[in-house]
C-alpha atoms as a PDB file:
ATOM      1  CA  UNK A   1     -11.983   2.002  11.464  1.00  0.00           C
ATOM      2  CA  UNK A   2     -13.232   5.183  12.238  1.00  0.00           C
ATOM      3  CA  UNK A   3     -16.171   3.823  13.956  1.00  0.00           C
ATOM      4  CA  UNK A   4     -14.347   1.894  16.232  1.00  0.00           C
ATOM      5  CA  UNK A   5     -12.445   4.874  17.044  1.00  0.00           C
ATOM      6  CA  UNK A   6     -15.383   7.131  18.001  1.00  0.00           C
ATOM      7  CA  UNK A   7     -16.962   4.292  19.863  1.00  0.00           C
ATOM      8  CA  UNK A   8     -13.711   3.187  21.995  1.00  0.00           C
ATOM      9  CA  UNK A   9     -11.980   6.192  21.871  1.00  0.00           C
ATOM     10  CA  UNK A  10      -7.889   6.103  23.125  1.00  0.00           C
ATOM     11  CA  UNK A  11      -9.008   2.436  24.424  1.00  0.00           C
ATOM     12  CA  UNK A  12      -8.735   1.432  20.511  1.00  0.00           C
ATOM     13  CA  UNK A  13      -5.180   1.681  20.685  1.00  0.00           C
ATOM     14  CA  UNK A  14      -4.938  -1.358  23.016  1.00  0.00           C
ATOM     15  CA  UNK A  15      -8.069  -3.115  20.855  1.00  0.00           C
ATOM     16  CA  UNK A  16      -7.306  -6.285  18.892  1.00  0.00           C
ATOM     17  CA  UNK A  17      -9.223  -5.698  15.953  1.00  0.00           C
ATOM     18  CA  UNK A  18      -8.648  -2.149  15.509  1.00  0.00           C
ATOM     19  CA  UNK A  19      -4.533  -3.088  16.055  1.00  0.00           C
ATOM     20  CA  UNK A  20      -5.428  -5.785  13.041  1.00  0.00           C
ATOM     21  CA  UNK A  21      -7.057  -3.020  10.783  1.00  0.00           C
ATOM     22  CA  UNK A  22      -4.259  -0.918  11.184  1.00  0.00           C
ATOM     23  CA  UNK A  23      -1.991  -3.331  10.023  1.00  0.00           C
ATOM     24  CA  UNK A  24      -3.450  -4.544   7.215  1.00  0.00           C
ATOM     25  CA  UNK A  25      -4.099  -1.370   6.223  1.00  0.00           C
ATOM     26  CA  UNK A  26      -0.475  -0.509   6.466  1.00  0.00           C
ATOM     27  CA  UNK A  27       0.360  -3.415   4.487  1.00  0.00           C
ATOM     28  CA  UNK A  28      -2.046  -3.064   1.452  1.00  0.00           C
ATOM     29  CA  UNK A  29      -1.109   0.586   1.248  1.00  0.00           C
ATOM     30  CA  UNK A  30       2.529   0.034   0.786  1.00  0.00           C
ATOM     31  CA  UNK A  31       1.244  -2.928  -2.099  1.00  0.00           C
ATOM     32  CA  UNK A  32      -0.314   0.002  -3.477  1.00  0.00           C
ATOM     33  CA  UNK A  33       3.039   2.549  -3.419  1.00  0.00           C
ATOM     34  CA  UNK A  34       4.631  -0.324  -5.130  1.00  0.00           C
ATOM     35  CA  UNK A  35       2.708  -1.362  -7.649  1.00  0.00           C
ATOM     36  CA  UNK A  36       2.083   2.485  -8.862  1.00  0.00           C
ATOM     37  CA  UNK A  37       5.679   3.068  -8.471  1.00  0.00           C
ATOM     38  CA  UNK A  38       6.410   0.137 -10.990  1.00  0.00           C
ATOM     39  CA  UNK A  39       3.949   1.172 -13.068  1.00  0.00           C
ATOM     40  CA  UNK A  40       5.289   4.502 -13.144  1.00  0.00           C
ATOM     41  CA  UNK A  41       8.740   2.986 -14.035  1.00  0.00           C
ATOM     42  CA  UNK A  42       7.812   1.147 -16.631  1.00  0.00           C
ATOM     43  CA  UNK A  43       5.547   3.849 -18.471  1.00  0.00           C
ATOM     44  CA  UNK A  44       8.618   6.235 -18.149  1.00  0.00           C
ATOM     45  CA  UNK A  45      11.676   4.134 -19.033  1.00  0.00           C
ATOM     46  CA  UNK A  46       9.854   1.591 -21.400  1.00  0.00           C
ATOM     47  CA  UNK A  47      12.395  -1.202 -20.730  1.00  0.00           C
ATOM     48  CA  UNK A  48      11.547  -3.479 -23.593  1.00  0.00           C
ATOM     49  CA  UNK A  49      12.570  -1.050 -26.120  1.00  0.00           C
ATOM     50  CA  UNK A  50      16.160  -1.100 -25.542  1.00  0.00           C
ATOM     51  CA  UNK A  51      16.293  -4.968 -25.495  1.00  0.00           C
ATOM     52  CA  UNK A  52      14.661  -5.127 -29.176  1.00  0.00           C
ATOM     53  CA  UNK A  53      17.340  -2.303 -29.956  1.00  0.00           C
ATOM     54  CA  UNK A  54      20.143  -4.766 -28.880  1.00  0.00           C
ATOM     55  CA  UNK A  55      18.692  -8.448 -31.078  1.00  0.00           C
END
């Protein structure tokens, strides 16, 4: 992505496959919040133990 910035410069902005990087980018990343925010849940709260409390 970088490359194609240097090399197109503010033109990239307008450019198809930079516009498609960006996106997917933005779309992976925010996979990536969520799956370390439910893994951060989980590791704190530890859900399962208060359903075995309950049986």
């Amino acid at each position: 992505m970088m490359d194609l910035s240097w090399e197109l410069g503010l033109a990239s902005l307008s450019d198809a496959d930079y516009l498609d990087n960006e996106r997917m980018i933005l779309i992976f990343g925010a996979m990536q919040v969520f799956v370390l925010l439910v893994t951060v849940y989980v590791s704190v709260f530890k859900p399962w133990k208060s359903f075995r409390k309950a049986s």
